[in-house]
Protein backbone atom coordinates (compact mmCIF):
# COMPACT_ATOMS: atom_id res chain seq x y z
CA UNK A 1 -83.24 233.94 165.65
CA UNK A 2 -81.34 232.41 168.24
CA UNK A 3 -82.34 231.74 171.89
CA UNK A 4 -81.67 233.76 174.89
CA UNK A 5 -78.31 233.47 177.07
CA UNK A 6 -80.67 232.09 179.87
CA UNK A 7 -81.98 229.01 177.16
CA UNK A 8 -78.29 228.53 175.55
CA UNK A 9 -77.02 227.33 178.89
CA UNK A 10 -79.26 223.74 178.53
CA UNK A 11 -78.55 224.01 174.74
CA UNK A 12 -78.21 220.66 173.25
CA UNK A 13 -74.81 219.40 172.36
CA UNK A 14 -74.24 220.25 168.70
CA UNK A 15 -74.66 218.23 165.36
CA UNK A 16 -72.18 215.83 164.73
CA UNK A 17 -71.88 217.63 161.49
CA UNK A 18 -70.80 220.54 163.38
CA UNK A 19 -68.42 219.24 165.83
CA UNK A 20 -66.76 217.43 162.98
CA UNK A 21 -66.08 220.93 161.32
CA UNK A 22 -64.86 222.72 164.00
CA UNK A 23 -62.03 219.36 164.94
CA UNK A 24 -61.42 219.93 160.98
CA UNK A 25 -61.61 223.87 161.43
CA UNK A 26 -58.72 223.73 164.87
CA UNK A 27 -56.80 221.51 162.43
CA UNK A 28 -56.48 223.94 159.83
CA UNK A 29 -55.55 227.00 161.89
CA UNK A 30 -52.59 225.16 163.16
CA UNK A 31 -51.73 225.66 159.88
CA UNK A 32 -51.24 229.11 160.42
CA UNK A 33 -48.58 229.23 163.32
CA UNK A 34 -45.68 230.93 162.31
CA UNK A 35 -46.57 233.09 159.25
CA UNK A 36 -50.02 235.26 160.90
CA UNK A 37 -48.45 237.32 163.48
CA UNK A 38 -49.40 239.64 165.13
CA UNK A 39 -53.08 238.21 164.02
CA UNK A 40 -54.82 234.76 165.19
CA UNK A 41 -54.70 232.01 163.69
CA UNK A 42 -58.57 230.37 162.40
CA UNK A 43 -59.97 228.02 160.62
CA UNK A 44 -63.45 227.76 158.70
CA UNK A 45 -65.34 225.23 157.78
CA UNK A 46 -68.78 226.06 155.81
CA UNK A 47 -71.84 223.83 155.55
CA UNK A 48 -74.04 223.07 153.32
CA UNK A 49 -77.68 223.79 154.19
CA UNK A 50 -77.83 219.43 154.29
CA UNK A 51 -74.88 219.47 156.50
CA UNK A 52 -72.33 218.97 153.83
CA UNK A 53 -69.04 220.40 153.79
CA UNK A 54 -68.37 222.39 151.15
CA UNK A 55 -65.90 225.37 151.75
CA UNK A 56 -62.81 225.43 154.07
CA UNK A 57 -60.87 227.79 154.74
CA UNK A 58 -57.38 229.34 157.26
CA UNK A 59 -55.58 232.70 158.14
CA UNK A 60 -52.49 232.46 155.86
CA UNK A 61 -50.86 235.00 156.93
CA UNK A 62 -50.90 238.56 158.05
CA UNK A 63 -52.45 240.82 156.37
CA UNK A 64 -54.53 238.43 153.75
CA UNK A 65 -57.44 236.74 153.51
CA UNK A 66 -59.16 235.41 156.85
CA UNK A 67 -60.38 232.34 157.34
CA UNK A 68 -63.48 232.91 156.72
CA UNK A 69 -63.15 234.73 153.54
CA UNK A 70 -61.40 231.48 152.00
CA UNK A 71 -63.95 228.97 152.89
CA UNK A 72 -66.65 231.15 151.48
CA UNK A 73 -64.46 231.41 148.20
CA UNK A 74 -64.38 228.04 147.69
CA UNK A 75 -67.97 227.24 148.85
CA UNK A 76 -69.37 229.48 146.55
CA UNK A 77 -72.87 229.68 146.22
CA UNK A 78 -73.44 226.74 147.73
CA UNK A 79 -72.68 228.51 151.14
CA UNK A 80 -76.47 230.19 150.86
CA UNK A 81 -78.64 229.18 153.78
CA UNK A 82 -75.35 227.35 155.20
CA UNK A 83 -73.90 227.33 158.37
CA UNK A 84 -70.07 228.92 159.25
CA UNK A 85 -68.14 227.01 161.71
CA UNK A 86 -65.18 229.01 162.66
CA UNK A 87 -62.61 228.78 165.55
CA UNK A 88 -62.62 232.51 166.51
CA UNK A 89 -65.42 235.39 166.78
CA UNK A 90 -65.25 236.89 163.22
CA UNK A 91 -64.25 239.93 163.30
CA UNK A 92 -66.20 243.26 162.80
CA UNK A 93 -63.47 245.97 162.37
CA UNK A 94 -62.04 246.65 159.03
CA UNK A 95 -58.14 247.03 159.09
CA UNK A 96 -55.93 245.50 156.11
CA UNK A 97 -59.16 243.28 155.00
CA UNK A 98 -63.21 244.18 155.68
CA UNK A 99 -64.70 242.51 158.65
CA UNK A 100 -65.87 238.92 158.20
CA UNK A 101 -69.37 239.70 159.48
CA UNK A 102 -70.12 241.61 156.62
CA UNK A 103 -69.08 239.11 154.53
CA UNK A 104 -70.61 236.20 155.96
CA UNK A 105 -74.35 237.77 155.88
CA UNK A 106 -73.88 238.91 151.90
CA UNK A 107 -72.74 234.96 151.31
CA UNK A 108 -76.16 233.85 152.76
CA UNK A 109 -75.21 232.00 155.88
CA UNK A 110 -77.86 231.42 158.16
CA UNK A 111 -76.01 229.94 161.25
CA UNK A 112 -72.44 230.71 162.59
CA UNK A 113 -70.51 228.65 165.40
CA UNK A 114 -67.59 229.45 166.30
CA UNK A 115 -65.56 228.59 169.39
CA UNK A 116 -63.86 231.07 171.20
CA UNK A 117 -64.54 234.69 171.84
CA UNK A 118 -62.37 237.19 170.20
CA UNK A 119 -60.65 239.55 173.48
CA UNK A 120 -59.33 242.01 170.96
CA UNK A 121 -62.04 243.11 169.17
CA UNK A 122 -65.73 242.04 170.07
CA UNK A 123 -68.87 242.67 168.21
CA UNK A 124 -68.91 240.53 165.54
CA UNK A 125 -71.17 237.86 167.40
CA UNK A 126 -73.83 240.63 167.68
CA UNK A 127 -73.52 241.97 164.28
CA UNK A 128 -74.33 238.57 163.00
CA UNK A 129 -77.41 237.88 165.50
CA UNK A 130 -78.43 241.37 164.78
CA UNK A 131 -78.76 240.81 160.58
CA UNK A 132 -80.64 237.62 161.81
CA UNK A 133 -78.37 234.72 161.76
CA UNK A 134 -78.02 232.16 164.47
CA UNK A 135 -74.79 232.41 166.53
CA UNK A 136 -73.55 229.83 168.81
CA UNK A 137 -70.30 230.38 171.10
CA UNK A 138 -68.17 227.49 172.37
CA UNK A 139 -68.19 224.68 170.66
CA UNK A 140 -65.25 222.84 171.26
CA UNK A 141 -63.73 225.92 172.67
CA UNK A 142 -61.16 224.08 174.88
CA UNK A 143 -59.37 222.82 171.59
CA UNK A 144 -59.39 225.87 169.74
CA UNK A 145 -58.31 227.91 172.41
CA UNK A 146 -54.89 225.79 172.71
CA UNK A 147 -54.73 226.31 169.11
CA UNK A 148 -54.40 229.78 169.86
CA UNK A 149 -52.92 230.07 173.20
CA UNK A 150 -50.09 231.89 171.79
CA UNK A 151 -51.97 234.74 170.64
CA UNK A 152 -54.82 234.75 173.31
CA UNK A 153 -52.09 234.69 175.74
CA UNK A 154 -50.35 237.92 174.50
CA UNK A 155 -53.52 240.04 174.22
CA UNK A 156 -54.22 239.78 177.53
CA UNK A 157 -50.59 239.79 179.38
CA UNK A 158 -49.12 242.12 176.31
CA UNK A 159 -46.04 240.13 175.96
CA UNK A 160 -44.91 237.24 173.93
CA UNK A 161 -46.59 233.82 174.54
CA UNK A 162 -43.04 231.67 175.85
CA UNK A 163 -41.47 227.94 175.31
CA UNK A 164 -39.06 227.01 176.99
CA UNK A 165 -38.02 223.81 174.99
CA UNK A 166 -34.72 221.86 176.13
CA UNK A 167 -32.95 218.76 174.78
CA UNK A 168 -31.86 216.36 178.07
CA UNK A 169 -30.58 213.06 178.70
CA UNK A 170 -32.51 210.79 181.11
CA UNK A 171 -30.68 212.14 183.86
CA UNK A 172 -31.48 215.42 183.32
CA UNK A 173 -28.27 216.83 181.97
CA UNK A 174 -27.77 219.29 179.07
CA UNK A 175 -24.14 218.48 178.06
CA UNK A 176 -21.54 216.00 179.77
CA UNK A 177 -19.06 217.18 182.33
CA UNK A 178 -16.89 218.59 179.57
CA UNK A 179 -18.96 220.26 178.23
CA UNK A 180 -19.69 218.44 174.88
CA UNK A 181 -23.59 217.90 174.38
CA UNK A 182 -23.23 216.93 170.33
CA UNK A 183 -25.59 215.62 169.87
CA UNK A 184 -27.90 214.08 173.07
CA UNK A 185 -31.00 213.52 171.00
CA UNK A 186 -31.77 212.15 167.75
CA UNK A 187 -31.95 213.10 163.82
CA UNK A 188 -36.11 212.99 164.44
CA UNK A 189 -35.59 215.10 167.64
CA UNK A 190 -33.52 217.67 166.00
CA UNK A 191 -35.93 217.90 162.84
CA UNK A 192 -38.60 218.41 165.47
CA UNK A 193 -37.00 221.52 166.93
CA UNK A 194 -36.73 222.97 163.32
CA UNK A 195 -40.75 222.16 162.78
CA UNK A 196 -40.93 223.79 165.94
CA UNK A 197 -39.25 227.27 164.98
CA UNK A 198 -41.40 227.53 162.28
CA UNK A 199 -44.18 227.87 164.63
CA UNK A 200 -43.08 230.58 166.75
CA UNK A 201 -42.14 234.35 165.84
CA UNK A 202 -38.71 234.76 167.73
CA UNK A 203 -35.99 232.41 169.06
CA UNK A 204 -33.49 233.29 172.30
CA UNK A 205 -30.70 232.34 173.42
CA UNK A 206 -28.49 233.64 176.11
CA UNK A 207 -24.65 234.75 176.02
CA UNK A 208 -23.44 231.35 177.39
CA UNK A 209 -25.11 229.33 174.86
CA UNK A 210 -24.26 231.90 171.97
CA UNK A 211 -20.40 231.25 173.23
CA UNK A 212 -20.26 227.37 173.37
CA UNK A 213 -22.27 226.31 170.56
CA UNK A 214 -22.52 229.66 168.43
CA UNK A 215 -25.81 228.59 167.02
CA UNK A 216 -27.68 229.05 164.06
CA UNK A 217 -31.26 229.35 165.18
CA UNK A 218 -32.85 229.50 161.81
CA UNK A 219 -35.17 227.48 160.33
CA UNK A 220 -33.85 224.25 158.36
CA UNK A 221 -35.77 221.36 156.37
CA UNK A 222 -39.15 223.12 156.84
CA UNK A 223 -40.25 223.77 152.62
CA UNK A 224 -42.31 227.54 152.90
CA UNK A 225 -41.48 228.43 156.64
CA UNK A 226 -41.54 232.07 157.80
CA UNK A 227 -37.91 232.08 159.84
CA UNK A 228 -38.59 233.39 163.44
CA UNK A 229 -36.26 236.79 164.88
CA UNK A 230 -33.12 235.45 166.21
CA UNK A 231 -32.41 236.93 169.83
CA UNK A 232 -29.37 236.70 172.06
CA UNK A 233 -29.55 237.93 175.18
CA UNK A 234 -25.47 239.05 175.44
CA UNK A 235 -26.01 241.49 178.81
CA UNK A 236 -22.15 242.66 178.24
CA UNK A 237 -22.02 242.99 174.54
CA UNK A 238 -19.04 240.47 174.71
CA UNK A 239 -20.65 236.94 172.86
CA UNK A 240 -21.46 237.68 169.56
CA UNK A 241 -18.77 238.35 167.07
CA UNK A 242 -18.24 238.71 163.48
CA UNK A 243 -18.70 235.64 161.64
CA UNK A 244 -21.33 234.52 164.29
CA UNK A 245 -23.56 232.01 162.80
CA UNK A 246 -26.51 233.91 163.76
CA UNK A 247 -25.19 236.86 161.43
CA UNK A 248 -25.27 234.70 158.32
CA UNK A 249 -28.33 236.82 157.15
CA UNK A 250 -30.60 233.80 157.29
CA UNK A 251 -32.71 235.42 159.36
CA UNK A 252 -33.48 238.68 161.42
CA UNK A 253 -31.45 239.15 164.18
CA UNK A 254 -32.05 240.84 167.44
CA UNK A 255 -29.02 241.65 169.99
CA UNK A 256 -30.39 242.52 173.34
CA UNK A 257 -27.86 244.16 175.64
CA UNK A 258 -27.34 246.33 178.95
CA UNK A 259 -27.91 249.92 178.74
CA UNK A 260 -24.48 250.37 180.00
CA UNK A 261 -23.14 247.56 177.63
CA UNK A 262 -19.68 248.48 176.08
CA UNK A 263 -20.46 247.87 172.63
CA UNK A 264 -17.30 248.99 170.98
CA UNK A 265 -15.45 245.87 170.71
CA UNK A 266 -18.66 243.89 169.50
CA UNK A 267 -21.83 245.67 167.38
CA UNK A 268 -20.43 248.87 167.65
CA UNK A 269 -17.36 248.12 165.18
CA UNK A 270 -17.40 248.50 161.97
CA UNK A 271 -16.81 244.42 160.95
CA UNK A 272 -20.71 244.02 162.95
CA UNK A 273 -22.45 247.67 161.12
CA UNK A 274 -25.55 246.66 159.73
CA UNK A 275 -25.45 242.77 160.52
CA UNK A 276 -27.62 242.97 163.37
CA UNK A 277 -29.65 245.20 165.56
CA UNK A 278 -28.86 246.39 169.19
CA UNK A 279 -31.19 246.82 171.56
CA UNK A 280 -30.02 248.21 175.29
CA UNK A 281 -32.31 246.79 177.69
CA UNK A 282 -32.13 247.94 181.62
CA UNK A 283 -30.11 245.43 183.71
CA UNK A 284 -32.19 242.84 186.48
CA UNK A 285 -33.44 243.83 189.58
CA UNK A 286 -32.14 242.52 192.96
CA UNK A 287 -28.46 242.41 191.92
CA UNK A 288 -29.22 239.36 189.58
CA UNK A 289 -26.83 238.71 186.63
CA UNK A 290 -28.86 239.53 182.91
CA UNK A 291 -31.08 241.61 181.42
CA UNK A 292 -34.78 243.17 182.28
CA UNK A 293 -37.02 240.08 181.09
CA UNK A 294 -40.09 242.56 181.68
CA UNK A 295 -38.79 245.20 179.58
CA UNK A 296 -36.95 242.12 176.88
CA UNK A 297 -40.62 241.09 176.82
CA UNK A 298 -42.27 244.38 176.00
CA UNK A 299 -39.74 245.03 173.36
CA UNK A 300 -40.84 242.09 171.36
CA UNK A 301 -44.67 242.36 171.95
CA UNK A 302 -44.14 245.95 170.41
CA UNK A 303 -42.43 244.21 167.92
CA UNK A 304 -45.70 242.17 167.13
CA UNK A 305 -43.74 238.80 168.47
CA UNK A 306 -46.73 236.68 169.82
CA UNK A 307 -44.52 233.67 170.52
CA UNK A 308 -41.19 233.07 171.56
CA UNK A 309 -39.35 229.86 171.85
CA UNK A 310 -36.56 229.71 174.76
CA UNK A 311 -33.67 227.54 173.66
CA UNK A 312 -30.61 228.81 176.37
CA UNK A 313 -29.31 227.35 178.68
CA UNK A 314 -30.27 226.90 182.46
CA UNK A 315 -29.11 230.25 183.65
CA UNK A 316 -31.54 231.93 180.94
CA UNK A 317 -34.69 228.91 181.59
CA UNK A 318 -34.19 229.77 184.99
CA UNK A 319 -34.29 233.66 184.86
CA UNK A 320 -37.61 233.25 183.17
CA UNK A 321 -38.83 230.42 185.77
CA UNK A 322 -37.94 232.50 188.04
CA UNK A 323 -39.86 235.61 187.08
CA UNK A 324 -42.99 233.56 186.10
CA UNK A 325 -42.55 234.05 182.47
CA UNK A 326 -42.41 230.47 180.90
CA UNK A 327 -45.98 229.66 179.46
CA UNK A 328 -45.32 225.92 178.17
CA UNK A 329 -42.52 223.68 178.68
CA UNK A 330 -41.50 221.11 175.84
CA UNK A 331 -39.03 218.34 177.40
CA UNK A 332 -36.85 216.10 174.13
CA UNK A 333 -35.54 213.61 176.29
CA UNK A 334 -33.06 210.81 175.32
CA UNK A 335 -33.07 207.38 176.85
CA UNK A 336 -28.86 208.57 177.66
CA UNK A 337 -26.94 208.79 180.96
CA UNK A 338 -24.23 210.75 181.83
CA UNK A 339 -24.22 211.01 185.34
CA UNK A 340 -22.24 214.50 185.74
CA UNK A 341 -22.76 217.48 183.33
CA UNK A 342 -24.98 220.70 183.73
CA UNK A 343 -28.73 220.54 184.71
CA UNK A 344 -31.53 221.69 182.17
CA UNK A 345 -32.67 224.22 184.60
CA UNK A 346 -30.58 226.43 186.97
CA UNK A 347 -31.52 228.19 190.25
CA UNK A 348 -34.64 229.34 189.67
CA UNK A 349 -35.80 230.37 193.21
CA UNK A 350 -36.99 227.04 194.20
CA UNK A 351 -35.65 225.70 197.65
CA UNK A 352 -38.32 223.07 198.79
CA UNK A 353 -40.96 220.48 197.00
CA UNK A 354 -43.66 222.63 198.54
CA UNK A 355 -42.66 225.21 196.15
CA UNK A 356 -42.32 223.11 192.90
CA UNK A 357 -44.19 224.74 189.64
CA UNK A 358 -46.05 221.68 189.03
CA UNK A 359 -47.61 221.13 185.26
CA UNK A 360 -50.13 219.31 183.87
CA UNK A 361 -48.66 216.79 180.50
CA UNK A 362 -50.37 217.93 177.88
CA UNK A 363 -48.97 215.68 174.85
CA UNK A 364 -46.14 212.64 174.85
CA UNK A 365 -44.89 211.67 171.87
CA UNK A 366 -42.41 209.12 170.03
CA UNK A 367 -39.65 210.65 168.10
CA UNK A 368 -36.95 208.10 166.94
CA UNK A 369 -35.74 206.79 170.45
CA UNK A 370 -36.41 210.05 172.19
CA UNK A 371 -39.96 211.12 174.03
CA UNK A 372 -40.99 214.78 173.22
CA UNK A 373 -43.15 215.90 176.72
CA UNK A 374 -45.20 219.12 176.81
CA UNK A 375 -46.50 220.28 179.35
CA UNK A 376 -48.00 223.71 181.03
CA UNK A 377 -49.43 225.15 184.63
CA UNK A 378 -52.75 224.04 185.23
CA UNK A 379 -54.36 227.66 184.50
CA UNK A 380 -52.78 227.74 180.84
CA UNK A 381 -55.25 228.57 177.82
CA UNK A 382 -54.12 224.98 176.35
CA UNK A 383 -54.21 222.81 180.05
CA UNK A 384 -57.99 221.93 179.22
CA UNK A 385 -57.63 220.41 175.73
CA UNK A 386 -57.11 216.94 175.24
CA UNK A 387 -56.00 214.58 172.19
CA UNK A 388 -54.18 216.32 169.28
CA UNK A 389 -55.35 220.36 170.08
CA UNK A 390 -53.22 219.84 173.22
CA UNK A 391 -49.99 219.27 170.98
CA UNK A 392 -50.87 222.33 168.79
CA UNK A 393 -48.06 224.66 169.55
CA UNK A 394 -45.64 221.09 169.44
CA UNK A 395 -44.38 220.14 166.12
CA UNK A 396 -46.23 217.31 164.37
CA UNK A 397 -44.53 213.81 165.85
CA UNK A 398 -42.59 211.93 163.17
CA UNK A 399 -44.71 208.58 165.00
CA UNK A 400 -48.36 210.58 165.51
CA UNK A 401 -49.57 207.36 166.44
CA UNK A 402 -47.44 207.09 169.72
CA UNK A 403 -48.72 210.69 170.70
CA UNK A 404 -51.35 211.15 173.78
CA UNK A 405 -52.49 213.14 176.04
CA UNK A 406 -52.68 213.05 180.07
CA UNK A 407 -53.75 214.64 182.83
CA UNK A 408 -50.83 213.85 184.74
CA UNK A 409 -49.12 216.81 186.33
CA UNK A 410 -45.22 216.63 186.73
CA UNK A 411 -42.93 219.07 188.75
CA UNK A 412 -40.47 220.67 185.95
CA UNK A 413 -40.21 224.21 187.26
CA UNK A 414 -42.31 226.52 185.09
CA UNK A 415 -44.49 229.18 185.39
CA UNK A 416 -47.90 230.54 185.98
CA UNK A 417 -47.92 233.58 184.48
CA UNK A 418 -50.74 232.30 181.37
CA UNK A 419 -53.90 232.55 181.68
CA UNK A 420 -56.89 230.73 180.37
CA UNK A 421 -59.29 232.89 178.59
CA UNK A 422 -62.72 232.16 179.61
CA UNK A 423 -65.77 231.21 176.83
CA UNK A 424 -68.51 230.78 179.16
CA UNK A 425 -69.98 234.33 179.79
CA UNK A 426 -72.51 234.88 177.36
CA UNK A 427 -71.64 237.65 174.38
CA UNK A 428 -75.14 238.93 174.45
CA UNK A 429 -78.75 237.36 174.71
CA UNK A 430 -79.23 236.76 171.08
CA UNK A 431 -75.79 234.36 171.25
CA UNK A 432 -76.18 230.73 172.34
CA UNK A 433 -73.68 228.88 174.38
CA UNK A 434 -72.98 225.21 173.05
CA UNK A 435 -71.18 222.79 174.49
């Protein structure tokens, strides 16, 4: 049985075997982003009784197979007397599949790690250590929880884990002083972004960016990808119009507009009937310009979005800076000058250094001539992980080998509305902590 909460605080680190299958475990989750929705991603990795791997295992999507149930497929019987590593608490509820507790005692297993505590749905931790298997929490919990940050983010703030991504030259402009901003980054850059979409369940843009550059916002060049919701944020009803690129039928697409919003001229006609969906929001608060983010927010968690990737312009960055909505911030920077042009972000509330939202760089990365930067407040589920699970919600880098990871903080405006979930408080006395 396993020791007491009191003993599993001095617990010995685990075996290397172990720690190697939970890295290989965070690894395959990843694999997941885009396509599980509203469900976690996880990985499994099962042992052999000699420490051998021999099953492996990720959430493919919704409604399938878990993790867990795939590695013990393909270990067979050779999972008997084995150890589970897993990323998340296996579940104990049965919904579209049977909990993973049950199944994990009938394959044999005698030990389960796994490295982050499920906040949706305890009890599987004590159902195991109940039918006599060894559980250990935490192992390498830092790395799997920025694995899942998008989805342990949204169960506990019940809104839609955001990215703000932007594309800027070294200056910090958007687009030159006429306007034209075709194209500031590179080919790699650009097939980044598309990697990138795939990841996440929506994509936004505001009216002003819908009007200049009447984007597509689907997902290109990515073989299998799940495309996200497309979402324009068009307050007065007045941006999108037929033959709009994001009504190409590519993708879903979402138009979020005032309550009061004349929609007559745009999806009210007849030219825009059943091309997209409307949804009236209430206006802001305070006089400001735009929609409700609260209530935009709510709309898409109850629309089981878990992730949404920001790509308007600085009046819509800001709006979300400015009501402490921005979870991560991804930076593609060219090595460009312009000198004159638009700023990435616009007035977001800030008036003196000693307010700057200050971040901690996660990842930096090579792609073509440009640097990709992530980077998130220092209370974000992903600001403890280090190396390659820091980059996790990032697109892989086309040059992995220039990517690393820092614990520098820099002062792009963002906010510090995530929270880190904790995996430190013991599930119950027959769970161990490792570290």
């Amino acid at each position: 049985m396993a020791t007491d909460a009191a003993a599993a605080v001095s617990a010995p680190s685990a075996e290397p075997a172990e720690r190697a299958a939970m890295r290989r475990a965070v690894e395959l989750a990843a694999r997941g982003l885009g396509s599980t929705s509203p469900n976690p991603v996880v990985g499994c990795v099962v042992l052999s009784p000699e420490g051998y791997p021999v099953g492996e295992g990720w959430h493919q999507r919704a409604g399938g197979p878990h993790a867990e149930i795939h590695a013990l497929a393909e270990a067979g019987d050779d999972a008997r007397g084995g150890t589970a590593v897993v990323t998340l608490e296996p579940c104990d509820h049965t919904g579209r599949t049977g909990p993973c507790s049950e199944a994990l005692i009938e394959a044999g297993i005698a030990r389960v790690v796994y490295a982050v505590a499920d906040p949706s749905a305890t009890g599987g931790a004590q159902r195991l250590a109940a039918a006599g298997l060894d559980v250990v929490r935490g192992l390498l919990a830092d790395e799997a929880a920025a694995g899942n940050a998008a989805w342990l983010t949204s169960v506990r703030l019940k809104r839609p884990y955001v990215v703000w991504k932007y594309a800027a030259t070294l200056d910090g402009r958007i687009a030159a002083a006429d306007g034209s901003s075709r194209w500031i980054t590179s080919d790699e850059s650009r097939a980044d972004v598309h990697r990138l979409r795939a990841r996440t369940d929506a994509v936004l843009v505001g009216s002003g960016t819908a009007r200049a550059d009447d984007p597509h916002l689907a997902v290109r060049g990515v073989p299998g990808a799940v495309q996200p919701l497309r979402i324009v944020a068009d307050t007065e009803a007045a941006a999108v119009r037929p033959g709009a690129r994001v009504l190409d039928g590519t993708a879903p697409t979402l138009l979020a507009v005032a309550e009061d919003a004349d929609t007559g001229g745009a999806a009210g006609s007849g030219e825009l009937e059943g091309a997209v969906e409307v949804l009236r929001l209430p206006r802001a608060g305070g006089g400001r310009p735009g929609l409700d983010l609260a209530a935009l927010l709510q709309e898409l968690y109850a629309r089981d979005v878990r992730s949404l990737l920001l790509e308007g312009g600085p009046t819509l960055a800001a709006a979300f800076v400015r009501a402490g909505a921005v979870d991560e911030v991804i930076g593609y920077v060219a090595p460009v000058l312009l000198g004159a042009g638009p700023a990435a972000l616009g007035d977001a509330g800030i008036a003196t250094i000693a307010q700057a939202l200050r971040l901690k760089v996660t990842e930096t990365a090579r792609l073509g001539p440009d640097l990709r930067i992530t980077a998130v407040p220092e209370e974000s589920v992903r600001a403890g992980a280090t190396g390659a699970a820091a980059a996790t919600t990032a697109a892989p880098a086309v040059a992995p080998a220039a990517a690393t990871a820092t614990g520098a903080t820099t002062a792009v405006a963002a906010s510090t509305g995530s929270t880190a979930t904790s995996t430190t408080t013991a599930v119950s006395t027959a769970v161990t902590e490792e570290s």
